[in-house]
N, C-alpha and C. Protein backbone atom coordinates (compact mmCIF):
# COMPACT_ATOMS: atom_id res chain seq x y z
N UNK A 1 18.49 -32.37 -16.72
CA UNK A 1 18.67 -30.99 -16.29
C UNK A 1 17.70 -30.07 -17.03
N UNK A 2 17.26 -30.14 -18.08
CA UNK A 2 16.40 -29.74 -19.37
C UNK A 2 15.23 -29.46 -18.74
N UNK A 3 14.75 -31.06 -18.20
CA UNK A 3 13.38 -31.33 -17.46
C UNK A 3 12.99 -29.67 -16.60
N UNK A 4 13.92 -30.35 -15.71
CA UNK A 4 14.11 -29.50 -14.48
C UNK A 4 13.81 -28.27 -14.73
N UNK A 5 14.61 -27.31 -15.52
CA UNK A 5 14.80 -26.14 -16.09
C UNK A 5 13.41 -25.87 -16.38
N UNK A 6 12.84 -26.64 -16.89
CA UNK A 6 11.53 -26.43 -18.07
C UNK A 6 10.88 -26.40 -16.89
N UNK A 7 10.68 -27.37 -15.93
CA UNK A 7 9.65 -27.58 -15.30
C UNK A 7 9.51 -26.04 -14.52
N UNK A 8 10.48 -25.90 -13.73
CA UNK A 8 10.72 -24.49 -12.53
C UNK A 8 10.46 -23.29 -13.85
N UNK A 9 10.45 -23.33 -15.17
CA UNK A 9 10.13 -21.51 -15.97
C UNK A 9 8.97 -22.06 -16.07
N UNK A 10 8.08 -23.54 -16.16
CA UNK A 10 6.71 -22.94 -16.03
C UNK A 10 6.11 -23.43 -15.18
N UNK A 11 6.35 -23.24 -13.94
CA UNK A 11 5.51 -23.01 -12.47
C UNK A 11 5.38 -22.09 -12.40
N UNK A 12 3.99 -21.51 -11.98
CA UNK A 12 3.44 -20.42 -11.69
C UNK A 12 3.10 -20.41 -10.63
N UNK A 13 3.23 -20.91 -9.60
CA UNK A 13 3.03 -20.88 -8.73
C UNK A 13 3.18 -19.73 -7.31
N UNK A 14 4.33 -19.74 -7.90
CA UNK A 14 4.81 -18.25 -7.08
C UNK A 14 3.95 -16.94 -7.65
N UNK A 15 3.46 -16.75 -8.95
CA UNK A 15 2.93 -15.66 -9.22
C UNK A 15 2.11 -14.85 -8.74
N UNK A 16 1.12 -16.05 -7.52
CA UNK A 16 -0.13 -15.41 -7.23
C UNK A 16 0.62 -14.65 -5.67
N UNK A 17 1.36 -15.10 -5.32
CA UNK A 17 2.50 -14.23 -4.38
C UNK A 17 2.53 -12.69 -4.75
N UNK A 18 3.38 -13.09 -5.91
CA UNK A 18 3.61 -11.49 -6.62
C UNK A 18 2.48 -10.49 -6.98
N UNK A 19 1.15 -11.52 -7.14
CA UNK A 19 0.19 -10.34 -7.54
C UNK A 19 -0.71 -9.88 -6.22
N UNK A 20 -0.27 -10.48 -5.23
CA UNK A 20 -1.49 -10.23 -3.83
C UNK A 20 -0.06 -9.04 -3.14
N UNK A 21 1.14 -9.33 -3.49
CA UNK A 21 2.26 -8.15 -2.98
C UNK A 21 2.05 -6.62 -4.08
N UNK A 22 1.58 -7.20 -5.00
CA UNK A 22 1.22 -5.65 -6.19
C UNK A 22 0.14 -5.02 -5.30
N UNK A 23 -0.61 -5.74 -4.94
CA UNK A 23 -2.33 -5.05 -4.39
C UNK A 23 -2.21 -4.69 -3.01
N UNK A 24 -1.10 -5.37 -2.05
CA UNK A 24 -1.12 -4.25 -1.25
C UNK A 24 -0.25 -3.30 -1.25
N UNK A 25 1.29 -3.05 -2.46
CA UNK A 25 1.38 -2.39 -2.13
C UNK A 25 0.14 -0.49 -2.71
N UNK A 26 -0.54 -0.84 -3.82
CA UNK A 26 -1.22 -0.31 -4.35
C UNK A 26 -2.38 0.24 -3.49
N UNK A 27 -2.45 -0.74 -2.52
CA UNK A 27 -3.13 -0.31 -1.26
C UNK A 27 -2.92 0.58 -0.02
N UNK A 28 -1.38 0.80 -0.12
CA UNK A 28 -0.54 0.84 0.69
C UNK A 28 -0.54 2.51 0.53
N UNK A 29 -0.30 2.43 -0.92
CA UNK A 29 0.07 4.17 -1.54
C UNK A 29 -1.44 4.80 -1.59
N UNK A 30 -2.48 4.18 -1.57
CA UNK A 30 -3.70 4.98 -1.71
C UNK A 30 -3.79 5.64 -0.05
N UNK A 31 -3.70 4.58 0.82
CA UNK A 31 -3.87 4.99 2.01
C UNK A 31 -3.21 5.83 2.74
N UNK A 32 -1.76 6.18 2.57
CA UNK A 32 -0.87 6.94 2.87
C UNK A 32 -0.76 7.78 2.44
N UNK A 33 -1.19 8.50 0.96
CA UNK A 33 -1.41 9.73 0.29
C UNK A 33 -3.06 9.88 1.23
N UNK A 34 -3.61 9.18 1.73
CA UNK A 34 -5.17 9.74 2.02
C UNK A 34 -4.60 9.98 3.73
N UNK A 35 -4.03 9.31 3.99
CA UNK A 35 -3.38 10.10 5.46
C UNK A 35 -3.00 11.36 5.19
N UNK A 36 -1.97 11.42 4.23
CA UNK A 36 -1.23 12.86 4.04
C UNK A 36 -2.14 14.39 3.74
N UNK A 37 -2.91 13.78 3.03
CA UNK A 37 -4.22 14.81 2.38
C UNK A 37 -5.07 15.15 3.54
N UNK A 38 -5.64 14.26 4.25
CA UNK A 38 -6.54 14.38 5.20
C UNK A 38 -5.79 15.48 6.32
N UNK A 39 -4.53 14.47 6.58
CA UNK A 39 -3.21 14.93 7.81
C UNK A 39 -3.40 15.88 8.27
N UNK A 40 -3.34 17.19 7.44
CA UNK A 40 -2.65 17.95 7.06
C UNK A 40 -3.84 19.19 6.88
N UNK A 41 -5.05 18.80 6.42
CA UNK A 41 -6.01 19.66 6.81
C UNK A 41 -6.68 19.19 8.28
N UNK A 42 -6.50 18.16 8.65
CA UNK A 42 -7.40 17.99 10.11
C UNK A 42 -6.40 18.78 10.86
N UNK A 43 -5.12 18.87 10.85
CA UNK A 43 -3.98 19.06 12.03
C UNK A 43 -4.82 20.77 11.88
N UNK A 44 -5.18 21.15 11.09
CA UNK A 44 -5.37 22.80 11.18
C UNK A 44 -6.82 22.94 11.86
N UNK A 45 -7.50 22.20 11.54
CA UNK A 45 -9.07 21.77 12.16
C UNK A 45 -8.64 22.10 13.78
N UNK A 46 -8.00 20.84 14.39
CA UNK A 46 -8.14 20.35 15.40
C UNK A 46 -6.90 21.80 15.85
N UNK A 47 -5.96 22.45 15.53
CA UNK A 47 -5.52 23.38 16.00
C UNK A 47 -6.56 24.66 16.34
N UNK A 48 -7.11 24.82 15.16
CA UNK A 48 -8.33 26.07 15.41
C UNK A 48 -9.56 25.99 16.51
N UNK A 49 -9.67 24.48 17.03
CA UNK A 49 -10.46 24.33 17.80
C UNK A 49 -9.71 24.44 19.28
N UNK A 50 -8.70 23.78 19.53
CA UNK A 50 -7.98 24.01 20.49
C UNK A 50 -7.58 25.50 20.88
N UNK A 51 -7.60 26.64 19.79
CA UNK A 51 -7.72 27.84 19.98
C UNK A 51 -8.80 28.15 20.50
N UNK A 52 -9.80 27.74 20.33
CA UNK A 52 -10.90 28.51 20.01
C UNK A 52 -11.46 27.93 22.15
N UNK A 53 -11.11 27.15 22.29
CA UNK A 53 -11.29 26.53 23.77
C UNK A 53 -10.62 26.99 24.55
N UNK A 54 -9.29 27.57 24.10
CA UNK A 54 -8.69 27.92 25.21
C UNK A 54 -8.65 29.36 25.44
């Protein structure tokens, strides 16, 4: 049972799982704050132009 125990705390195997799920979510939050930022000044862009046409 010892074996066992020992063997499964040092497989690492699963780790590289956990570190490719860190990077997107890190990816995840850059891109969605750059939606929000962008969002939010284009929505006023593309409103002022739609004024400006009609």
């Amino acid at each position: 049972m010892a074996a066992v125990l020992q063997k499964l705390w040092s497989d690492d195997e699963g780790q590289d799982i956990a570190e490719y799920a860190v990077l997107v979510a890190a990816i995840l939050i850059i891109v969605v704050g750059t939606i929000r930022l962008v969002g939010s000044q284009s929505n006023t862009v593309f409103s002022n132009v739609a004024s400006a046409v009609q």
